[in-house]
C-alpha atoms as a PDB file:
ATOM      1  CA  UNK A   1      63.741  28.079   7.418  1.00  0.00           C
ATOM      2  CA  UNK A   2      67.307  28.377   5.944  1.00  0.00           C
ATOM      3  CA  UNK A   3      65.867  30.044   2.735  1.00  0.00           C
ATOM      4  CA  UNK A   4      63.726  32.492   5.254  1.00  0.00           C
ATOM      5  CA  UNK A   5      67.484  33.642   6.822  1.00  0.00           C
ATOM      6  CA  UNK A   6      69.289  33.592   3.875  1.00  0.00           C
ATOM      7  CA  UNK A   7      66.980  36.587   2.379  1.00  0.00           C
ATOM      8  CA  UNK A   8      67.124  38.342   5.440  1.00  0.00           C
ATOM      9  CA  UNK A   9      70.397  38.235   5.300  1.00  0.00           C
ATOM     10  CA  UNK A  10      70.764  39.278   1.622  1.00  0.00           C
ATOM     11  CA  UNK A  11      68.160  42.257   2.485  1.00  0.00           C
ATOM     12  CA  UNK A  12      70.540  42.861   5.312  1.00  0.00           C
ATOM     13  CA  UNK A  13      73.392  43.211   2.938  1.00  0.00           C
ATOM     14  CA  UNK A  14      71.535  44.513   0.301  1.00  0.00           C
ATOM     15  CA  UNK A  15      70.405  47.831   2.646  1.00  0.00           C
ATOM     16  CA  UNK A  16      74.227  48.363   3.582  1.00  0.00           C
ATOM     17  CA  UNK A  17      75.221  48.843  -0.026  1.00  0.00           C
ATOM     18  CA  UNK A  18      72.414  50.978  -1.074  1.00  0.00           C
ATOM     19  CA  UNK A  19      73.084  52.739   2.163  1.00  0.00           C
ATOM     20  CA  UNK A  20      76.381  53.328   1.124  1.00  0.00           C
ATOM     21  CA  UNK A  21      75.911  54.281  -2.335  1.00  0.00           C
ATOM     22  CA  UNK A  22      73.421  56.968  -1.534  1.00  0.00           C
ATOM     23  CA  UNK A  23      75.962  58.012   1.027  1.00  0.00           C
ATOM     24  CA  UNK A  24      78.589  58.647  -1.479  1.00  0.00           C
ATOM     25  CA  UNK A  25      76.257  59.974  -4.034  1.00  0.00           C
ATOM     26  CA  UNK A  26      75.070  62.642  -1.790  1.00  0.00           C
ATOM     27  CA  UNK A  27      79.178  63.611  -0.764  1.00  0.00           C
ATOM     28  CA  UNK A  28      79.811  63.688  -4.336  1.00  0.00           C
ATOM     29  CA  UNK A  29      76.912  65.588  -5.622  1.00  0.00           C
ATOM     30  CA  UNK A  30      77.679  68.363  -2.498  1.00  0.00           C
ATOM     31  CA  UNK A  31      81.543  68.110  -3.984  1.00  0.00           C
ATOM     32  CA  UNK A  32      80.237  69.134  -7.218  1.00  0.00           C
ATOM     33  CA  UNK A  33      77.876  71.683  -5.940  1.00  0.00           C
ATOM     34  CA  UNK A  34      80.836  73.191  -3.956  1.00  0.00           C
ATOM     35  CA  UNK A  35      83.002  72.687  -6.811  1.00  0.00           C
ATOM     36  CA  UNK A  36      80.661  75.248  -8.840  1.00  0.00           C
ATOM     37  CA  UNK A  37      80.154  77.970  -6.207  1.00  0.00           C
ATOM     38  CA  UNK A  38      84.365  77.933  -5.758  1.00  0.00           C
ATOM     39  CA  UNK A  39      84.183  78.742  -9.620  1.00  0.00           C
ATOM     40  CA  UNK A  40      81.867  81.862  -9.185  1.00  0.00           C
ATOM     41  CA  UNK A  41      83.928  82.506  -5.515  1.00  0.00           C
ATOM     42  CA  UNK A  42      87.482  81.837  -5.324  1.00  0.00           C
ATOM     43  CA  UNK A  43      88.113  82.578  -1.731  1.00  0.00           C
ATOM     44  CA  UNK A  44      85.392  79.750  -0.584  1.00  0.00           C
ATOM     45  CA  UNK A  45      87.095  77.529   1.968  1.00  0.00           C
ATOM     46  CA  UNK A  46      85.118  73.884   2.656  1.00  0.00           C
ATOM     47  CA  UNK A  47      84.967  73.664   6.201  1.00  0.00           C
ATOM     48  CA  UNK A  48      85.418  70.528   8.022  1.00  0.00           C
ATOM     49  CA  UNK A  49      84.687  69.618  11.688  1.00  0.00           C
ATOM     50  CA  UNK A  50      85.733  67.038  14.069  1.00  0.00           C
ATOM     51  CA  UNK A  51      83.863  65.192  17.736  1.00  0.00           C
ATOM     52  CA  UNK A  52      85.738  66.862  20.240  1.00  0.00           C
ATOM     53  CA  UNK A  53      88.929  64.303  21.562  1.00  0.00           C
ATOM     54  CA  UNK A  54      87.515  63.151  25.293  1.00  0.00           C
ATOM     55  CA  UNK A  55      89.976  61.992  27.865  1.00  0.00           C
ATOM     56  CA  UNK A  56      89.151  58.872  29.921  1.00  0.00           C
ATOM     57  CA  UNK A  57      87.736  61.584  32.710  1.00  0.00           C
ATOM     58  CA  UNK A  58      85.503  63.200  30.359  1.00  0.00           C
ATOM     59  CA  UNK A  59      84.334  59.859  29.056  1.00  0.00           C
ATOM     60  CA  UNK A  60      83.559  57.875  32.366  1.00  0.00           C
ATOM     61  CA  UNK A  61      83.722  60.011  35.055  1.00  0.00           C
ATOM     62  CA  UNK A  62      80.467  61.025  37.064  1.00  0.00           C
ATOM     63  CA  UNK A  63      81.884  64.172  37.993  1.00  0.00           C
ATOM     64  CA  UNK A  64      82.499  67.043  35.908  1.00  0.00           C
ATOM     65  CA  UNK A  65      85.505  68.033  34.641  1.00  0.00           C
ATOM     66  CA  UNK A  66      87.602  70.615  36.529  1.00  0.00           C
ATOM     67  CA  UNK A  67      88.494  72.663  32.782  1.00  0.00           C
ATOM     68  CA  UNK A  68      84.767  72.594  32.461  1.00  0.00           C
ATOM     69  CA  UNK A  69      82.898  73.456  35.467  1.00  0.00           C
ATOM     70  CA  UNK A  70      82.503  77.010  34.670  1.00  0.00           C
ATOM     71  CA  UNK A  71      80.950  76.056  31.827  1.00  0.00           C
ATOM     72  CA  UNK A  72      78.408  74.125  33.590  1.00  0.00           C
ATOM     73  CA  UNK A  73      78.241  76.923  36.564  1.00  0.00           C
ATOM     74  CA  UNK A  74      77.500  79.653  33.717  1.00  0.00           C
ATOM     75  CA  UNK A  75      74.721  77.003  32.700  1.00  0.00           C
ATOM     76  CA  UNK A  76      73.231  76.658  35.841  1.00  0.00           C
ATOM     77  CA  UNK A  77      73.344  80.428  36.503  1.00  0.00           C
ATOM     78  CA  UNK A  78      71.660  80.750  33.308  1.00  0.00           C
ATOM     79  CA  UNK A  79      68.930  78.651  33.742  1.00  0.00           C
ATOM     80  CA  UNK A  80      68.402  80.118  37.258  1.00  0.00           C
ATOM     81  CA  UNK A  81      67.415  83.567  36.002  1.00  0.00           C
ATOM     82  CA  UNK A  82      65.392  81.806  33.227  1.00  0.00           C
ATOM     83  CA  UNK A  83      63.153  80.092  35.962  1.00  0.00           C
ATOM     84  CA  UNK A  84      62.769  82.735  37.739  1.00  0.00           C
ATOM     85  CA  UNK A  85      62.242  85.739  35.707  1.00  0.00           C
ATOM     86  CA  UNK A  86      59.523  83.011  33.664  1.00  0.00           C
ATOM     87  CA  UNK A  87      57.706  82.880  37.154  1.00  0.00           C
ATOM     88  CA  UNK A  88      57.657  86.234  38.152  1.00  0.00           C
ATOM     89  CA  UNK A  89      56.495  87.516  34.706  1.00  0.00           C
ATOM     90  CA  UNK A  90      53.590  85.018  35.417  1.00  0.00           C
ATOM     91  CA  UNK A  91      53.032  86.138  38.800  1.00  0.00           C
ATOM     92  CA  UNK A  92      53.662  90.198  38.435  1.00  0.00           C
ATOM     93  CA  UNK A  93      51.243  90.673  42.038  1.00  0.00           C
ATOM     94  CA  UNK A  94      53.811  89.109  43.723  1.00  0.00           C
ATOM     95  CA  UNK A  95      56.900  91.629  43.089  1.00  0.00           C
ATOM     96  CA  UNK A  96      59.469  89.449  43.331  1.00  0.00           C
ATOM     97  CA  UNK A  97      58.573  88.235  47.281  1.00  0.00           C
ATOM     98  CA  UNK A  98      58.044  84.420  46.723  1.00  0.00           C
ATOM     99  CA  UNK A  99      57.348  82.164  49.693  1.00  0.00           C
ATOM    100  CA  UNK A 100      60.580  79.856  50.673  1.00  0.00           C
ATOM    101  CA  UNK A 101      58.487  77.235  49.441  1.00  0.00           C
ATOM    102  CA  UNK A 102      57.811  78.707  46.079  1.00  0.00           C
ATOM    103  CA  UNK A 103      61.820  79.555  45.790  1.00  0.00           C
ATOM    104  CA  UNK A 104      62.778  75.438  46.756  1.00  0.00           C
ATOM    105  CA  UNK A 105      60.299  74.242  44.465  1.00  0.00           C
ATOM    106  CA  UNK A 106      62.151  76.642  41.105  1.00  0.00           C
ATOM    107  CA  UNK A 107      65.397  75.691  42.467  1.00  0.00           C
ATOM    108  CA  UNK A 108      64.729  72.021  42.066  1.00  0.00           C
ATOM    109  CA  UNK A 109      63.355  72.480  38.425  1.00  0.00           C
ATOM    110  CA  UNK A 110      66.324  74.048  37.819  1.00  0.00           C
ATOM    111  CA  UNK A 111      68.643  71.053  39.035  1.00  0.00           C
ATOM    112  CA  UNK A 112      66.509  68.544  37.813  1.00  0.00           C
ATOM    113  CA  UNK A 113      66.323  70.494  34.232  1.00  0.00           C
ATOM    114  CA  UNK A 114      67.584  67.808  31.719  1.00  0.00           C
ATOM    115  CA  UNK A 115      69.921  70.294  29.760  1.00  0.00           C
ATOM    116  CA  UNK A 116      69.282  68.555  26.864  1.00  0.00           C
ATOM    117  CA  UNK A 117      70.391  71.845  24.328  1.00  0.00           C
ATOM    118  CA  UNK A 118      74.030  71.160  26.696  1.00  0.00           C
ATOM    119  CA  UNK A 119      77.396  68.963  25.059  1.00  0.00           C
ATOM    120  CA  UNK A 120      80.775  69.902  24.553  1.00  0.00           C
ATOM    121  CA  UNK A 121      82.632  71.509  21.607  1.00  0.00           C
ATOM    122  CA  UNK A 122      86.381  71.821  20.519  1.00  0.00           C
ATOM    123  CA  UNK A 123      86.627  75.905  20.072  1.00  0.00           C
ATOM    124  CA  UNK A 124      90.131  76.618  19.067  1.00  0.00           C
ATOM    125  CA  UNK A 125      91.723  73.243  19.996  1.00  0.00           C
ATOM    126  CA  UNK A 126      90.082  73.791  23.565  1.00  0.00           C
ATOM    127  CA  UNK A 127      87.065  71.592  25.049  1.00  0.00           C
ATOM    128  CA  UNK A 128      84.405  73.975  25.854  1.00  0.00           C
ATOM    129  CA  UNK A 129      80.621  73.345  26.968  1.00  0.00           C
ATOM    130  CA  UNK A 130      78.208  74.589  24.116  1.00  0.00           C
ATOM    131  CA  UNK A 131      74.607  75.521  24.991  1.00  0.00           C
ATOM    132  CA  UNK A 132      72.459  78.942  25.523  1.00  0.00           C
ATOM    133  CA  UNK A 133      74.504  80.045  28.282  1.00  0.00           C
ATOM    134  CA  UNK A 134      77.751  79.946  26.393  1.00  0.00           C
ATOM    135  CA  UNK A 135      77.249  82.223  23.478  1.00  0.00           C
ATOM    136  CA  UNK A 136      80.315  82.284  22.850  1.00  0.00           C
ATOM    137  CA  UNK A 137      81.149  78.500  21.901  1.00  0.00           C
ATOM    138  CA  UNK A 138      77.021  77.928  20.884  1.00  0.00           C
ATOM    139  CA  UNK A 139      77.968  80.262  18.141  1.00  0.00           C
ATOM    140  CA  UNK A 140      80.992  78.979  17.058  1.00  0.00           C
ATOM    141  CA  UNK A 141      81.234  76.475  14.046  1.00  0.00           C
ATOM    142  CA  UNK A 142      81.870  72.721  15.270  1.00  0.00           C
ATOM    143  CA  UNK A 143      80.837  69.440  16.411  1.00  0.00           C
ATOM    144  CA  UNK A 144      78.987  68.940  19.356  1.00  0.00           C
ATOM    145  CA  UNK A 145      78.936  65.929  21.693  1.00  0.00           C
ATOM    146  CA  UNK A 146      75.538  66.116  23.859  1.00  0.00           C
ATOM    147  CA  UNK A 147      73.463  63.801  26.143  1.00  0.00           C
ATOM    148  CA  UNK A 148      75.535  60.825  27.787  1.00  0.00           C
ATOM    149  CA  UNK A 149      77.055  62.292  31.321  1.00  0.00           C
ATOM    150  CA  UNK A 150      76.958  65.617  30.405  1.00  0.00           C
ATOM    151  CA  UNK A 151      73.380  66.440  31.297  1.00  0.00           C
ATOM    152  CA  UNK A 152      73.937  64.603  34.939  1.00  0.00           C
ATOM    153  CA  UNK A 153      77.207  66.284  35.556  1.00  0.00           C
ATOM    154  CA  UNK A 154      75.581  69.776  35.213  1.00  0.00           C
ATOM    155  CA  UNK A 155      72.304  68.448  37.288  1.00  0.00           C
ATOM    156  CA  UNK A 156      74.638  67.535  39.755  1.00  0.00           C
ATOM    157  CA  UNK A 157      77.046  70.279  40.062  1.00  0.00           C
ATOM    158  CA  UNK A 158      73.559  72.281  40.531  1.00  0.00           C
ATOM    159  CA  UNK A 159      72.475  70.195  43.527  1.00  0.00           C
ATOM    160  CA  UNK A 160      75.930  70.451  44.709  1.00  0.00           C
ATOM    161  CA  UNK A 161      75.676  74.316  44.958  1.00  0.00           C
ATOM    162  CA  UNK A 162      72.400  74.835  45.823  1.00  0.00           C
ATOM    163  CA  UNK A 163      73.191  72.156  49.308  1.00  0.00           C
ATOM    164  CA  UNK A 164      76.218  74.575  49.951  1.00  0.00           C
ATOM    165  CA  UNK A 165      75.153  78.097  49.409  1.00  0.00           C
ATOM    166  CA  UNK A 166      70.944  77.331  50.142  1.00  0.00           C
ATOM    167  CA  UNK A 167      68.150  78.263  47.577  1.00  0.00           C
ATOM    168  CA  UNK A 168      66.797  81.654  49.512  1.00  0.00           C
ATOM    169  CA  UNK A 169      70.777  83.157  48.953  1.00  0.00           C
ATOM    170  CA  UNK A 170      70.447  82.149  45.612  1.00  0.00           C
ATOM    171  CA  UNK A 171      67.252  84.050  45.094  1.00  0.00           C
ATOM    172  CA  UNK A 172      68.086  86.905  47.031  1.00  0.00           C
ATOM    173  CA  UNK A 173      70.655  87.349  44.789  1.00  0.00           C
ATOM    174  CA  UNK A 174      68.610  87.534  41.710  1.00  0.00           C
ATOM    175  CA  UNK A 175      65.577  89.167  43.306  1.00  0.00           C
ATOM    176  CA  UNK A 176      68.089  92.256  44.081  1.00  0.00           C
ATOM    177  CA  UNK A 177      69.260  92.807  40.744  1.00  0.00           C
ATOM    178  CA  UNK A 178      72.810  91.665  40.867  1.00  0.00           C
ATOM    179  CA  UNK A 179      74.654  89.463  38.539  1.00  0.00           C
ATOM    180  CA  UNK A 180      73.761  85.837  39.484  1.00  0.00           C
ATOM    181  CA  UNK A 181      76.509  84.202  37.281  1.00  0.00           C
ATOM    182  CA  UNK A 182      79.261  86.400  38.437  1.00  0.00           C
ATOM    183  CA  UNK A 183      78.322  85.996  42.005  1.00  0.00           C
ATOM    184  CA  UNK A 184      78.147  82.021  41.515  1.00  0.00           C
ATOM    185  CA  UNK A 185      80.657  81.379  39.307  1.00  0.00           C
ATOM    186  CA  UNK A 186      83.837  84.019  40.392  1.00  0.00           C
ATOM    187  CA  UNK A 187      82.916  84.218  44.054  1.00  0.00           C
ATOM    188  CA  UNK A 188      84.756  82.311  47.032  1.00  0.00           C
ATOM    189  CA  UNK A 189      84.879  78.800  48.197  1.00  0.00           C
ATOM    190  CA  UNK A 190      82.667  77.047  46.128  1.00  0.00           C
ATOM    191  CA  UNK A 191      81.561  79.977  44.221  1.00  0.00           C
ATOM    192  CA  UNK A 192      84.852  79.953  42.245  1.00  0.00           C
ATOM    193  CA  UNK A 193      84.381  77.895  39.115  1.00  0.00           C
ATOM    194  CA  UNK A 194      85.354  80.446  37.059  1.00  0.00           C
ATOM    195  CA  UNK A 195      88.882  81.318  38.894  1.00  0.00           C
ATOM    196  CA  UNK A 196      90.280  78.088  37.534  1.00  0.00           C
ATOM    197  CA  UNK A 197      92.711  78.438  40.823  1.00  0.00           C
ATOM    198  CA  UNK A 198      94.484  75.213  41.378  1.00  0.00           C
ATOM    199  CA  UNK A 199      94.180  74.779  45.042  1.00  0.00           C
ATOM    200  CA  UNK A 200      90.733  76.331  45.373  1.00  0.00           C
ATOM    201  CA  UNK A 201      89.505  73.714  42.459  1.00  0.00           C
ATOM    202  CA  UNK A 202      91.083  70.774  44.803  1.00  0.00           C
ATOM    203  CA  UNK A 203      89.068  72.074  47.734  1.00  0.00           C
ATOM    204  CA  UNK A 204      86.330  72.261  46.122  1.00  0.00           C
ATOM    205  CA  UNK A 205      86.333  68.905  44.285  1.00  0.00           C
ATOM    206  CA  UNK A 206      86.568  67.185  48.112  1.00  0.00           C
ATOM    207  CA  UNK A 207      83.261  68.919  48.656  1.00  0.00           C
ATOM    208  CA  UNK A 208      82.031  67.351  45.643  1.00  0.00           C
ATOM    209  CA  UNK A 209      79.107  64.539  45.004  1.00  0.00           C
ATOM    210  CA  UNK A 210      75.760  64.679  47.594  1.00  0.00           C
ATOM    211  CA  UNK A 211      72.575  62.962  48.103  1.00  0.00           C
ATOM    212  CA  UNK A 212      69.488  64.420  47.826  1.00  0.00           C
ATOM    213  CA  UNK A 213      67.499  63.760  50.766  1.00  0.00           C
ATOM    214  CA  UNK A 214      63.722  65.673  51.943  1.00  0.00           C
ATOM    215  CA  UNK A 215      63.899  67.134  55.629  1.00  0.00           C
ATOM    216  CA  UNK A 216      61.198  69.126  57.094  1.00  0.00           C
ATOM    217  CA  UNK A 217      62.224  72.345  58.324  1.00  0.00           C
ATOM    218  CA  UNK A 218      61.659  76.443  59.264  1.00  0.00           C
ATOM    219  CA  UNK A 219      62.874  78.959  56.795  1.00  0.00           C
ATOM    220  CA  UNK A 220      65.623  80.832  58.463  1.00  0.00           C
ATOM    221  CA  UNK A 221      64.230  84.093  56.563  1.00  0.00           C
ATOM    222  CA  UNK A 222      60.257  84.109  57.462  1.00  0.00           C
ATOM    223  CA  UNK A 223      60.281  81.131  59.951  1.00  0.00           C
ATOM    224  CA  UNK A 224      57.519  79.559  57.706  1.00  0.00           C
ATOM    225  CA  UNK A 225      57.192  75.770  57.625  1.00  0.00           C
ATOM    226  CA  UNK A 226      58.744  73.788  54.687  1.00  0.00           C
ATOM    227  CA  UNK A 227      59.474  71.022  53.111  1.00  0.00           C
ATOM    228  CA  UNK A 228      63.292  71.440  51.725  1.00  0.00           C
ATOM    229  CA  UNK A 229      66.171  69.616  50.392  1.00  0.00           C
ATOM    230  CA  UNK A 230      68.894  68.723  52.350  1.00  0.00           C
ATOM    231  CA  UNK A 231      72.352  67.585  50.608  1.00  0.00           C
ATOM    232  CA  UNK A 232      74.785  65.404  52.451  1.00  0.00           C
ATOM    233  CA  UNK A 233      78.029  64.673  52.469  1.00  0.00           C
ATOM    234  CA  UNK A 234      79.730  62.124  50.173  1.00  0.00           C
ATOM    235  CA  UNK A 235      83.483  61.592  49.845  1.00  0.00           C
ATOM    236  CA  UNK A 236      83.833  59.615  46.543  1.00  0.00           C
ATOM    237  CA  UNK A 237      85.787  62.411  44.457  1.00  0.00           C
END
C-alpha cells in the first residue's frame, strides 16, 4: 500500500515538472519567435495583458455594480432585439402583432439567457463589461473575467426591469421602430443606467433585487388571458 502512494505521488510530482518545463519551453520558444519578427520589424511592441483588479463589491456582491450597470442594460437591450427580430423573421405572417403571451414568453428567454459570451475587461485602466453588445470594449485587446456572478447580475438586472417597466412596453417599443437601448438605458427612473447620476443611481439601487413569482392575469392591451410574471418587492440592497 505505501509503495502504491508513494508512485502516485512521484507521478504527481513528476506531471508538475514536466508541466512546467513545457510551460517554459513554449514562453521561450514564442520569445524567440518574437525575437525574430522584431529583427525584420523594429517598431513591434509585445503586448501584455492583465485580469481586471475586482473590488470586494465586484467580487461578492449579488448585485451589479453601479459603474457597470449600463453595461449590463446595453446587454439586455441587446439581446432583446436579438429575440425578437429572430422570432419575427420566423414568423413574417404575423407583422410584428404577437399575442401578450407570445411577448412574456421572449421576455423571459431573454432574462433567463445565460450570457455566457458576458465578463468584464480593464479598457484604459477602467472596468468595463465585454460581450456583443459592447463593441466597443469586445474589440479591445485584454483580459476578460467571465462566468461567476456576472451572468446572474445581468439575468437579474433584466428581471428587475422587465417587473418595473412590463414586457408589452418593452415590445411596443421595439415593434415601433425606436431605439430600445436608448429608451432603456438613458430614460427616467429606472430607465437611467446610462446617466450615471448619483442620486438617481441611489434610487434606483433601493428598487433593486425581486422575486420571480407566476400570477394569472388580463393583458391590459387586448384583455386576453395570461399567464405572466409578477416581480415583488425585496429590500436587501
Amino acid at each position: 500500500m505505501i509503495n502504491i502512494y508513494l508512485f502516485v505521488i512521484f507521478y504527481y510530482l513528476n506531471s508538475v515538472f514536466v508541466s512546467g518545463v513545457e510551460e517554459s519551453a513554449n514562453r521561450q520558444e514564442a520569445d524567440s519567435k518574437f525575437a525574430e519578427m522584431k529583427k525584420k520589424n523594429p517598431n513591434l511592441e509585445k503586448l501584455s495583458f492583465k485580469p481586471p483588479n475586482l473590488t470586494d463589491e465586484d467580487h461578492h456582491s449579488q448585485h451589479m455594480p453601479f459603474a457597470l450597470k449600463c453595461d449590463g442594460c446595453m446587454a439586455i437591450a441587446y439581446e432583446m432585439v436579438k429575440v425578437f427580430e429572430e422570432f419575427n423573421n420566423k414568423h413574417p405572417s404575423m407583422k410584428k402583432n404577437l399575442p401578450t403571451s407570445d411577448i412574456i414568453i421572449l421576455v423571459e428567454k431573454v432574462c433567463n439567457y445565460e450570457y455566457e459570451e458576458y465578463g468584464v475587461k480593464e479598457v484604459d485602466g477602467v472596468k468595463r463589461l465585454s460581450g456583443p453588445a459592447i463593441p466597443s470594449t469586445s474589440k479591445t485587446a485584454g483580459m476578460i473575467q467571465g462566468g461567476g456572478k456576472w451572468p446572474p447580475r445581468i439575468q437579474q438586472m433584466c428581471k428587475i426591469l422587465m417587473g418595473e417597466l412590463g414586457e408589452e412596453e418593452i415590445y411596443e417599443i421595439y415593434k415601433n421602430g425606436d431605439d430600445l437601448s436608448n429608451w432603456l438605458c438613458k430614460g427616467k427612473d429606472i430607465r437611467n443606467a446610462c446617466l450615471y447620476d448619483n442620486d438617481k443611481l441611489e434610487k434606483a439601487k433601493k428598487k433593486a433585487a425581486k422575486s420571480k413569482k407566476k400570477v394569472k392575469g388580463h393583458s391590459k392591451k387586448t384583455g386576453e388571458k395570461v399567464e405572466r410574471i409578477k416581480w415583488e418587492r425585496n429590500d436587501e440592497l
